[in-house]
N, C-alpha and C. Protein backbone atom coordinates (compact mmCIF):
# COMPACT_ATOMS: atom_id res chain seq x y z
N UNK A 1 88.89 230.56 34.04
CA UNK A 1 89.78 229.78 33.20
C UNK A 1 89.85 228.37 33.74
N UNK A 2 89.80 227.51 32.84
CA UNK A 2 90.02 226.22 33.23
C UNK A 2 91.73 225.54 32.72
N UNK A 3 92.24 225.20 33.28
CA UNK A 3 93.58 224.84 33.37
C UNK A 3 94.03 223.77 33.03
N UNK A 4 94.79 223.52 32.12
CA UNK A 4 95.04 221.88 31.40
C UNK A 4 95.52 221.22 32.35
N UNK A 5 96.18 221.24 33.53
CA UNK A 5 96.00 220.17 34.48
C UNK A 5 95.55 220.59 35.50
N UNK A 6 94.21 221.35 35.46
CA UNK A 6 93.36 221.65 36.58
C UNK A 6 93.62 222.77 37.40
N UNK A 7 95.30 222.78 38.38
CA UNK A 7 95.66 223.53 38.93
C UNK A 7 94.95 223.96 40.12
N UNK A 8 94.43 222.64 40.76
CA UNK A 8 94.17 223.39 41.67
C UNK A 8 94.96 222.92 43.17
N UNK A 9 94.38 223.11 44.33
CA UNK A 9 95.27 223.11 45.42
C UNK A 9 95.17 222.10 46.79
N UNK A 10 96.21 221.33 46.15
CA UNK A 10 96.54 219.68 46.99
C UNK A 10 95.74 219.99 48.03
N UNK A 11 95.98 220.93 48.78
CA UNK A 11 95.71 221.14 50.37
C UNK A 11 94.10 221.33 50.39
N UNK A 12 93.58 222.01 49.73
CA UNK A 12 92.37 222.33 49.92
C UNK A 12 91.11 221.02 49.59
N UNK A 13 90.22 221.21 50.46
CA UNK A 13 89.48 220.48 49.60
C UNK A 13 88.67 220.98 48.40
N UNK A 14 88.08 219.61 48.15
CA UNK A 14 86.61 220.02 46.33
C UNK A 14 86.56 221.25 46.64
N UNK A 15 85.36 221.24 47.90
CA UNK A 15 84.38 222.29 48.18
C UNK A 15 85.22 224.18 48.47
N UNK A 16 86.43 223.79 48.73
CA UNK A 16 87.08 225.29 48.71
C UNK A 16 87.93 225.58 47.92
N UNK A 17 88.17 224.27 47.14
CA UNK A 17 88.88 225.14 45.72
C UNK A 17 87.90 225.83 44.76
N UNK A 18 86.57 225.17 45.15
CA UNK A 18 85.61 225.26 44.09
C UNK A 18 85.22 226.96 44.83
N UNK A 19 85.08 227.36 45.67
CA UNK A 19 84.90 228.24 46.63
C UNK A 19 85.66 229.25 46.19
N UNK A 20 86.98 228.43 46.25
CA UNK A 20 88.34 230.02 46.21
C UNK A 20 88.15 231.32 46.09
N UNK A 21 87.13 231.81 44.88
CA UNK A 21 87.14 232.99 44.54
C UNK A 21 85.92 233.29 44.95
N UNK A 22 84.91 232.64 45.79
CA UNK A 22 83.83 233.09 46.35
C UNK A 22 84.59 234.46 47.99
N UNK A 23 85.21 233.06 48.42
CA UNK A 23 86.20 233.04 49.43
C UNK A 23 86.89 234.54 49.19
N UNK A 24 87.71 234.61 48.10
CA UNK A 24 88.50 235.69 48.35
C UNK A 24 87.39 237.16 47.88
N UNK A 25 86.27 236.81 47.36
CA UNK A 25 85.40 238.18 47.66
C UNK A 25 84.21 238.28 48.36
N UNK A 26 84.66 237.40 49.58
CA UNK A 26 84.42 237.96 51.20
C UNK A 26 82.27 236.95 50.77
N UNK A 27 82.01 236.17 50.18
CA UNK A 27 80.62 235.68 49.98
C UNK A 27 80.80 234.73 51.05
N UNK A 28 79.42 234.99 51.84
CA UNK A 28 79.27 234.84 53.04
C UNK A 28 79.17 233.10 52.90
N UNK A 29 79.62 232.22 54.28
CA UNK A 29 79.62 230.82 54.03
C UNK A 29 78.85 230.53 53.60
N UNK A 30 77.34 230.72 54.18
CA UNK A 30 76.29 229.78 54.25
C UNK A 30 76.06 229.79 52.01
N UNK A 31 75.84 230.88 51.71
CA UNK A 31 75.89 231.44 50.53
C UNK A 31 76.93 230.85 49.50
N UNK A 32 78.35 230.61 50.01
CA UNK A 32 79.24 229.81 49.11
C UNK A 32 79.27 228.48 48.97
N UNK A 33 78.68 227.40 50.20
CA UNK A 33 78.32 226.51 49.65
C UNK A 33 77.34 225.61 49.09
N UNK A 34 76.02 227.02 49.24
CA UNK A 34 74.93 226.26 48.37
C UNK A 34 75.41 226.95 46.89
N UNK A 35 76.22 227.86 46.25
CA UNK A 35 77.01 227.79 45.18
C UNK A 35 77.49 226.35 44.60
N UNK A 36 78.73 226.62 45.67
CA UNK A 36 79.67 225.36 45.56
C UNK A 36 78.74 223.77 44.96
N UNK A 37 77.59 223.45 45.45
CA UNK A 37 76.79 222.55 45.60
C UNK A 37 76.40 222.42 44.63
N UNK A 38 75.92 223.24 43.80
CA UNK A 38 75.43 223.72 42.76
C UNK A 38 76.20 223.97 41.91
N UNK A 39 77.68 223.69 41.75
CA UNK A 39 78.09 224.13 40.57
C UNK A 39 78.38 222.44 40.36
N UNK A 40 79.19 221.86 41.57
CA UNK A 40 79.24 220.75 41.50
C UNK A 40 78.36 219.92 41.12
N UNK A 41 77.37 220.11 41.35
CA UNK A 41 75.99 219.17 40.54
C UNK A 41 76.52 219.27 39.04
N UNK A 42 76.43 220.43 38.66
CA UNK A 42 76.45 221.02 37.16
C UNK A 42 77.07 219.70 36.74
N UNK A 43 78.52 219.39 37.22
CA UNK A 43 79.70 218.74 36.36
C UNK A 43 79.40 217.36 37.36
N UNK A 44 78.50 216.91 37.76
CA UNK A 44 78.05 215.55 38.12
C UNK A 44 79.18 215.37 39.23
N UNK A 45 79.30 215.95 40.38
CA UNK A 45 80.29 215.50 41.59
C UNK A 45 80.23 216.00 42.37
N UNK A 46 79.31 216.37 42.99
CA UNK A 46 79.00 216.88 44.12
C UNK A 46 79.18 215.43 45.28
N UNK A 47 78.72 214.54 44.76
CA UNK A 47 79.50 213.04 45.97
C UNK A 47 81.14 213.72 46.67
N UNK A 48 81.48 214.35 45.23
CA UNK A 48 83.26 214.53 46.06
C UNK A 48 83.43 215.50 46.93
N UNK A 49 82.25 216.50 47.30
CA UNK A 49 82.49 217.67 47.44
C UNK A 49 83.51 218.09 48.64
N UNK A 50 83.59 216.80 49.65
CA UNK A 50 84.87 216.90 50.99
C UNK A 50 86.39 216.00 50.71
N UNK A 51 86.32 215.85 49.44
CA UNK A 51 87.57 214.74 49.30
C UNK A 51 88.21 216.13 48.61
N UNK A 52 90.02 215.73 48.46
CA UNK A 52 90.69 216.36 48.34
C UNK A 52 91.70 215.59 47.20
N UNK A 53 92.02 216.90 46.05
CA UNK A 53 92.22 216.32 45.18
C UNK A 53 93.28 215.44 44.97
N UNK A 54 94.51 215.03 45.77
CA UNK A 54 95.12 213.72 45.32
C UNK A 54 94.43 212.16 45.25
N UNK A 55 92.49 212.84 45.74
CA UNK A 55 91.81 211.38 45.70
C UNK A 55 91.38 211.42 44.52
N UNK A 56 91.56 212.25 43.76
CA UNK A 56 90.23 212.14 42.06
C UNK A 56 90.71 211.76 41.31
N UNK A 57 91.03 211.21 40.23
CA UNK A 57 90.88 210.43 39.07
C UNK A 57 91.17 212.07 38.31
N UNK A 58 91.87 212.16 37.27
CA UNK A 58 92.37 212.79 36.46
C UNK A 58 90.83 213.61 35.86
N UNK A 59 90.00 213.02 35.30
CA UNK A 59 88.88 213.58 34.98
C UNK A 59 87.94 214.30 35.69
N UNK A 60 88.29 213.63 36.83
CA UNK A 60 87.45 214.21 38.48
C UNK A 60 88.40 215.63 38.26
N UNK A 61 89.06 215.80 38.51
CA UNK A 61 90.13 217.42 38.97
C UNK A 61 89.82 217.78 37.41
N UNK A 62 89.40 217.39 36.48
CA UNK A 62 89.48 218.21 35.15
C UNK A 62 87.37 219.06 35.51
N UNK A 63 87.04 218.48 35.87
CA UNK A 63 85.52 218.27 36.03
C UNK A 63 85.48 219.52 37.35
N UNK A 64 86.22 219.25 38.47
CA UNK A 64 86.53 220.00 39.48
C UNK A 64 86.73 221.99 39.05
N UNK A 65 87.57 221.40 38.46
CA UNK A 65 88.00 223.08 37.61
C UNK A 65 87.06 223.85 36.86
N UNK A 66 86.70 222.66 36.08
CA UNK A 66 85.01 223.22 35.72
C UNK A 66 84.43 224.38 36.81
N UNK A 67 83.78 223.44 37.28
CA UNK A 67 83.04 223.87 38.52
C UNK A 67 83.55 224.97 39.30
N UNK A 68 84.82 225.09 39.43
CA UNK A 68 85.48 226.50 39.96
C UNK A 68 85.16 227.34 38.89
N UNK A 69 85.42 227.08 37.51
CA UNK A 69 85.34 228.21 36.82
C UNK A 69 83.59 228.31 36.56
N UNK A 70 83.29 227.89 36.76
CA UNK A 70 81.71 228.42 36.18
C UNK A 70 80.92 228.97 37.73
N UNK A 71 81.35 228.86 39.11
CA UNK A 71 80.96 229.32 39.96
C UNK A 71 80.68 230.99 40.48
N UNK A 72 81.25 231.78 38.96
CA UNK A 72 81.47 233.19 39.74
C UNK A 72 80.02 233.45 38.07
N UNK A 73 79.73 232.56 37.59
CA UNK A 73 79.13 232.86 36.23
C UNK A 73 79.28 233.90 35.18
N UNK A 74 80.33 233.70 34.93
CA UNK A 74 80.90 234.32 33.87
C UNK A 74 80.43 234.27 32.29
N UNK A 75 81.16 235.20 31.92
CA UNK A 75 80.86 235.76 30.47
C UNK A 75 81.37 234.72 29.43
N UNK A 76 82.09 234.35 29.12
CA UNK A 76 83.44 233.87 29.40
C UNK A 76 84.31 233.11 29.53
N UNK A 77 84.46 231.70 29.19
CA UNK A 77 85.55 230.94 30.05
C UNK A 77 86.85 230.33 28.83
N UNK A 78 87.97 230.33 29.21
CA UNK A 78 89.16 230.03 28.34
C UNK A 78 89.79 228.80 29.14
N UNK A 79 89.28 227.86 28.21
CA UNK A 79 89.71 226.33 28.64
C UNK A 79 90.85 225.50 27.75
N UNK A 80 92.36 225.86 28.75
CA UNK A 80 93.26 225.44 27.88
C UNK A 80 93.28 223.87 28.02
N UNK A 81 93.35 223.33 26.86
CA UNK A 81 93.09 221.84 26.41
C UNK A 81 92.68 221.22 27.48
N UNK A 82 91.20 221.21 27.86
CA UNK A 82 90.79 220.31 28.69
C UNK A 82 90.71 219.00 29.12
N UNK A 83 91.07 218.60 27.97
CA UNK A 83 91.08 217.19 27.75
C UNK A 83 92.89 216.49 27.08
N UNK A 84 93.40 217.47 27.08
CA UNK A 84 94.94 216.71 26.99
C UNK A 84 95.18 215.32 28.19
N UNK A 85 95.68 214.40 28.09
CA UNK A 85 96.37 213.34 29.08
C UNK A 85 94.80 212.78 29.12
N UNK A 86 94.08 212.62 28.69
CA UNK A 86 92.60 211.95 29.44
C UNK A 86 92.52 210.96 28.52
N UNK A 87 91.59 210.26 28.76
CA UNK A 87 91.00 208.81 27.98
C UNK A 87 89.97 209.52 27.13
N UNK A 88 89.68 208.68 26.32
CA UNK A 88 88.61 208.96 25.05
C UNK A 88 87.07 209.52 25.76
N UNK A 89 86.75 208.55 26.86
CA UNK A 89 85.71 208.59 27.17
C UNK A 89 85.56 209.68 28.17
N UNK A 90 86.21 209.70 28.71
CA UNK A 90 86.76 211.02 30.41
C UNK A 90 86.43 212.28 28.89
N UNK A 91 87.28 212.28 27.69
CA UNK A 91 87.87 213.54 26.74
C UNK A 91 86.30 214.05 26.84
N UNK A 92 85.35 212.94 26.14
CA UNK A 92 83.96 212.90 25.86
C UNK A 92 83.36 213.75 27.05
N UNK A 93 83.37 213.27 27.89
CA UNK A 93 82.65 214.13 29.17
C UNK A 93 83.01 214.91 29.43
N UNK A 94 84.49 215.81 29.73
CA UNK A 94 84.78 216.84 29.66
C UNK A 94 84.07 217.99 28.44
N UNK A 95 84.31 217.65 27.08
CA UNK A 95 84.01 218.13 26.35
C UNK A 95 81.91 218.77 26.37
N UNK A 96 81.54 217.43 26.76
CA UNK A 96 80.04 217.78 26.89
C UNK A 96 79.91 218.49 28.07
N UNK A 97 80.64 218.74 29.25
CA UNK A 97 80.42 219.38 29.98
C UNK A 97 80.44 220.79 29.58
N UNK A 98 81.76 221.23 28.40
CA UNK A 98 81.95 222.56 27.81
C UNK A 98 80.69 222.62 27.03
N UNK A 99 79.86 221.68 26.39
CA UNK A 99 78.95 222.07 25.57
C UNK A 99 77.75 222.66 26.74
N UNK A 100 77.68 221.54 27.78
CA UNK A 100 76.75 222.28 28.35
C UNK A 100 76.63 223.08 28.65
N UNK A 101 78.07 223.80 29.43
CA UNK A 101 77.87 225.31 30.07
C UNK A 101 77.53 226.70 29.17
N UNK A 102 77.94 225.85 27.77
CA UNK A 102 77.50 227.16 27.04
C UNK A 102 76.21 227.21 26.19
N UNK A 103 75.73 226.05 26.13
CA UNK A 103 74.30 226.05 25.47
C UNK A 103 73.62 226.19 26.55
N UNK A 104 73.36 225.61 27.80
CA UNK A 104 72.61 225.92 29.15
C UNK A 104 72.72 227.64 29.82
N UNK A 105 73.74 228.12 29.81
CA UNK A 105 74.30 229.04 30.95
C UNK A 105 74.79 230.31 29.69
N UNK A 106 74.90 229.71 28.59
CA UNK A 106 75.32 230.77 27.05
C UNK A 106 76.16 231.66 27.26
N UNK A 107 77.17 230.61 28.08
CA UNK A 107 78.56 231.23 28.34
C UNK A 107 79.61 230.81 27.01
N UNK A 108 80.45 231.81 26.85
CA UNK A 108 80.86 232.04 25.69
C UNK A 108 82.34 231.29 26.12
N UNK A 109 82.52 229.84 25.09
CA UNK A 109 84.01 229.32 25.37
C UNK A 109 84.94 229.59 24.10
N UNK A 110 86.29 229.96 25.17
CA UNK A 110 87.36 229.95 24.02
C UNK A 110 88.29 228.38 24.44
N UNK A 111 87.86 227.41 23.36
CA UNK A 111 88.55 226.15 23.57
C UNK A 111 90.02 225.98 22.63
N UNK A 112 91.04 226.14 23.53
CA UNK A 112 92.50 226.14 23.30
C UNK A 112 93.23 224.30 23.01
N UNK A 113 93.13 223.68 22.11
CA UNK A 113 93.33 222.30 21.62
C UNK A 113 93.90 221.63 20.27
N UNK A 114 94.52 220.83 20.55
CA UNK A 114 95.50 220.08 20.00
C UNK A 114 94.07 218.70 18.90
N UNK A 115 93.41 218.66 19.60
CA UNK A 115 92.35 217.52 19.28
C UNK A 115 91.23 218.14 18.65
N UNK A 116 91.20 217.83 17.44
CA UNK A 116 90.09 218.33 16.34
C UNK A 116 88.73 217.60 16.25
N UNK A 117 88.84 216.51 17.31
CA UNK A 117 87.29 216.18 17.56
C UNK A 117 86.93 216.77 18.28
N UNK A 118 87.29 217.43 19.16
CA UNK A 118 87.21 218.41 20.04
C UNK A 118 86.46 219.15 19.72
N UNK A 119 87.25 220.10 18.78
CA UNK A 119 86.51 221.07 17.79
C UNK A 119 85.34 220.64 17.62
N UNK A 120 85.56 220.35 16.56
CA UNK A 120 84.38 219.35 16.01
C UNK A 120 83.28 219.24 16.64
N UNK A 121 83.60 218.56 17.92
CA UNK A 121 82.49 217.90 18.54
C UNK A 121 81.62 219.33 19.36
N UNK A 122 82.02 220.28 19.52
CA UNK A 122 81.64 221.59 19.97
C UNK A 122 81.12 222.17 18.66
N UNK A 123 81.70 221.94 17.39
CA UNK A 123 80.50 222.80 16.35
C UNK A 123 79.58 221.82 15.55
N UNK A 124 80.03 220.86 16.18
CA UNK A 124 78.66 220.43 15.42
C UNK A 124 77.57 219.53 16.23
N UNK A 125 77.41 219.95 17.66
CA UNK A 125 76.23 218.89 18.56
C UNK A 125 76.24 220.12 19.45
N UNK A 126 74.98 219.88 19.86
CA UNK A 126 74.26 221.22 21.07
C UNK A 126 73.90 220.17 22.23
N UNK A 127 73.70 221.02 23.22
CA UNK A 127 73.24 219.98 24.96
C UNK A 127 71.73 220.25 24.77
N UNK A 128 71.52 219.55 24.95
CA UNK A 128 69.76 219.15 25.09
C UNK A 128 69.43 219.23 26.36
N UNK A 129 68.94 219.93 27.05
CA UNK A 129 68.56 219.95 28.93
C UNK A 129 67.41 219.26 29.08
N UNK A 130 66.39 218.54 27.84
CA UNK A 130 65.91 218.10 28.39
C UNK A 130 66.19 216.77 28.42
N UNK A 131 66.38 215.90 27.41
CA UNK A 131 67.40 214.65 27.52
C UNK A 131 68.82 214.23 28.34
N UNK A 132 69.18 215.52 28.84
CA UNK A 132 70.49 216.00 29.19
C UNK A 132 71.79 214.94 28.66
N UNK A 133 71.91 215.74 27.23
CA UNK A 133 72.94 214.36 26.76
C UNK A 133 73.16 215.83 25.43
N UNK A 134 74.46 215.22 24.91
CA UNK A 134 74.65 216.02 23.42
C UNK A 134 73.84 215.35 22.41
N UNK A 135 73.67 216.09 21.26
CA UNK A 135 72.87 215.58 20.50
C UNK A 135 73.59 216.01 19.19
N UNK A 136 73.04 215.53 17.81
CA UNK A 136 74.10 216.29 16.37
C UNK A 136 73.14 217.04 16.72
N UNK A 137 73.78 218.54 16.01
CA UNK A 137 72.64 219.39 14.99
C UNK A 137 72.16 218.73 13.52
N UNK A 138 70.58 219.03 13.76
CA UNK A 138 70.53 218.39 12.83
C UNK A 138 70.13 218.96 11.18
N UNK A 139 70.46 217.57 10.54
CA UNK A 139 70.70 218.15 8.70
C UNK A 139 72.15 218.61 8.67
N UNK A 140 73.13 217.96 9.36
CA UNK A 140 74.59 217.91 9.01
C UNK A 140 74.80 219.48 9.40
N UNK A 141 74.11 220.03 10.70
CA UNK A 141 74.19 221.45 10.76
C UNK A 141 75.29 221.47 11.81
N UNK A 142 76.15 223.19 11.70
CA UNK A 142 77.29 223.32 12.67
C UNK A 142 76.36 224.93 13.89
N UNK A 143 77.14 224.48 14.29
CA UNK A 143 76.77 226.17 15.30
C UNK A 143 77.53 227.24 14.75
N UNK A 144 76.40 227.95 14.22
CA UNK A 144 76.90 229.68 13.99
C UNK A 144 77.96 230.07 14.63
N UNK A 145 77.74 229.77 15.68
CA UNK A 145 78.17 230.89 16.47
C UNK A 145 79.68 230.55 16.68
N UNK A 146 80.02 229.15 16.32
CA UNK A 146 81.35 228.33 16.52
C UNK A 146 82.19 228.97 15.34
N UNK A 147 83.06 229.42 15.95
CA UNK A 147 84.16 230.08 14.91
C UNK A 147 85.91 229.26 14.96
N UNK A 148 86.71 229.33 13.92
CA UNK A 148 87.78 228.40 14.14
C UNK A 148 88.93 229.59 14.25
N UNK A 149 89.80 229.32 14.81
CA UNK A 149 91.66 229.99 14.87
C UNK A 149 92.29 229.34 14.71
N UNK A 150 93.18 229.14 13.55
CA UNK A 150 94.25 227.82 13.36
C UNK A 150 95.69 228.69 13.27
N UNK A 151 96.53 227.71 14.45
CA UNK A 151 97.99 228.97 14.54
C UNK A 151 98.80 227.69 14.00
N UNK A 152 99.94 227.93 13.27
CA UNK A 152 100.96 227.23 12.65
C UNK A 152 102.34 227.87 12.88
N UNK A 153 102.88 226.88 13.58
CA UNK A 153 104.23 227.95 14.51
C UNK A 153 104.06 229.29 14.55
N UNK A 154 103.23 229.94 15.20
CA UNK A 154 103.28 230.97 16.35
C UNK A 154 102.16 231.74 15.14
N UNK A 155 102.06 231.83 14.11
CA UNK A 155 101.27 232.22 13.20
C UNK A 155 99.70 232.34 12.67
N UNK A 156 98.78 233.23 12.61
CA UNK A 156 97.38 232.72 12.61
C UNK A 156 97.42 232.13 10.84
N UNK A 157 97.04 231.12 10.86
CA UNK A 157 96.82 230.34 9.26
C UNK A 157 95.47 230.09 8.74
N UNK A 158 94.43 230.63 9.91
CA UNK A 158 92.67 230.44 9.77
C UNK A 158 92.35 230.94 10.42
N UNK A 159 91.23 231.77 10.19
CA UNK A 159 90.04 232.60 11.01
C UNK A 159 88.77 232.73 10.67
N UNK A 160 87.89 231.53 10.93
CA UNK A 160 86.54 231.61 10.04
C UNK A 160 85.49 230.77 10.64
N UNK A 161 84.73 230.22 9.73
CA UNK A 161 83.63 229.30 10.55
C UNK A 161 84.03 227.93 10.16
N UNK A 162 83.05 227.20 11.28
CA UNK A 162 83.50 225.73 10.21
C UNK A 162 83.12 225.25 8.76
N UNK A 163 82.68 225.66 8.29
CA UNK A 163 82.30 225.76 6.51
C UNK A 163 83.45 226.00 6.07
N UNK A 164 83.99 227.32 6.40
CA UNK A 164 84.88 228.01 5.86
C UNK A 164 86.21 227.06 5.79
N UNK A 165 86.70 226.56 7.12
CA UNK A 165 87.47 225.42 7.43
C UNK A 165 87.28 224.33 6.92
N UNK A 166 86.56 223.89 6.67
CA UNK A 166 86.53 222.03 5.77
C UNK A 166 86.51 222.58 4.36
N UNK A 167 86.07 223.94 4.53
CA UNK A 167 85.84 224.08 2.63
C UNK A 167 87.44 224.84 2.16
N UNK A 168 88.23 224.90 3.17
CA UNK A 168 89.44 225.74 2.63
C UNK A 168 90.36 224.71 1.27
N UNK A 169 90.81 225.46 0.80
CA UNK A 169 91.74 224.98 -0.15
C UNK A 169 93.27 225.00 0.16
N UNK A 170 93.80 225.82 1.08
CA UNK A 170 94.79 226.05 1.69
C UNK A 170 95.51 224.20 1.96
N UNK A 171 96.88 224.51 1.09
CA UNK A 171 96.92 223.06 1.32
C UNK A 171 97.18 222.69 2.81
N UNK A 172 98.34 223.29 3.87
CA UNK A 172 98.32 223.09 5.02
C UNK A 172 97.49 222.65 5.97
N UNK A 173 96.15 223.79 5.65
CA UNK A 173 94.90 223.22 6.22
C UNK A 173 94.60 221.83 5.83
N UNK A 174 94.67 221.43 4.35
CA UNK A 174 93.68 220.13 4.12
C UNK A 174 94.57 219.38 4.56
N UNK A 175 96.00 219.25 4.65
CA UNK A 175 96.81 218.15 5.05
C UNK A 175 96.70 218.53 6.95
N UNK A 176 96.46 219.03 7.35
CA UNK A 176 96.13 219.30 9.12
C UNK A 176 94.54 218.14 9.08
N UNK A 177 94.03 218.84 8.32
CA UNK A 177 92.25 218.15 8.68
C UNK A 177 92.36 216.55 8.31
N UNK A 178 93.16 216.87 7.31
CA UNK A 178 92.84 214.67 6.81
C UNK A 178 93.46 214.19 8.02
């Protein structure tokens, strides 16, 4: 899980928060930090890997968490609003980082968000590994596999694809999307 404000632990440094759960199932040092090293590459910060997080930049500890969560390689990951409190451009990189881990690694994200470019920007552009950059799909195409949940005070109000979602008639929806 990745944590809308990271959550991770003042005291520790990068390299053993990123660790933590290597740590608590006993993976031997030498072994957890060519992990660690390696996950940190993933999310471009491995430079930080001995600084401790009251030194990072808001996007750094969002980027950080990443990297904890994708270190045990999971099935899997539930990233509550990753990008809440961030700048446009920090939002951007966070976000392509979620694209990467799951078009690279075809780990399956559940993205929990307030920001519909967000969305968006996850069903309709794939990571390219060899350009290593997002790219559109192209011919105005979305990802299959991207499905929407729209809750309206505590309520599910959508459950479908993105077609299904821009094409709804539901007025709530169209006044949410404009």
């Amino acid at each position: 899980m990745v944590f809308q404000e990271s959550a991770l632990f003042d005291s520790l440094s990068v390299e053993d928060n990123v660790a933590y759960r290597l740590h608590e199932d006993r993976v031997p040092e030498e072994e957890a930090h060519v992990r660690v090293v390696e996950a940190l590459k993933f999310v471009e910060l491995e430079q930080a890997i001995a600084k401790f997080p009251p030194e990072l930049s808001g996007g750094m500890r969002r980027r950080v968490s990443i990297a904890r969560a994708i270190i045990s390689k999971p099935d899997l990951i539930l990233y509550d609003s990753p990008t809440g409190g961030l700048d446009p451009i920090t939002s951007t990189t966070i976000i392509d980082l979620v694209m990467k881990e799951r078009d690279v690694n075809h780990t399956t994200s559940l993205l929990i968000t307030h920001r519909l470019q967000d969305a968006f920007a996850l069903a309709m552009n794939r990571y390219d590994p060899k350009k290593a950059t997002m790219e559109r799909i192209p011919d105005n195409g979305v990802d299959a596999g991207t499905k929407f949940l729209v809750l309206n005070e505590g309520k599910v109000v959508f459950d479908g694809t993105t077609g299904e979602l821009v094409n709804s008639t539901d007025p709530w929806l169209k006044q949410y999307l404009s």
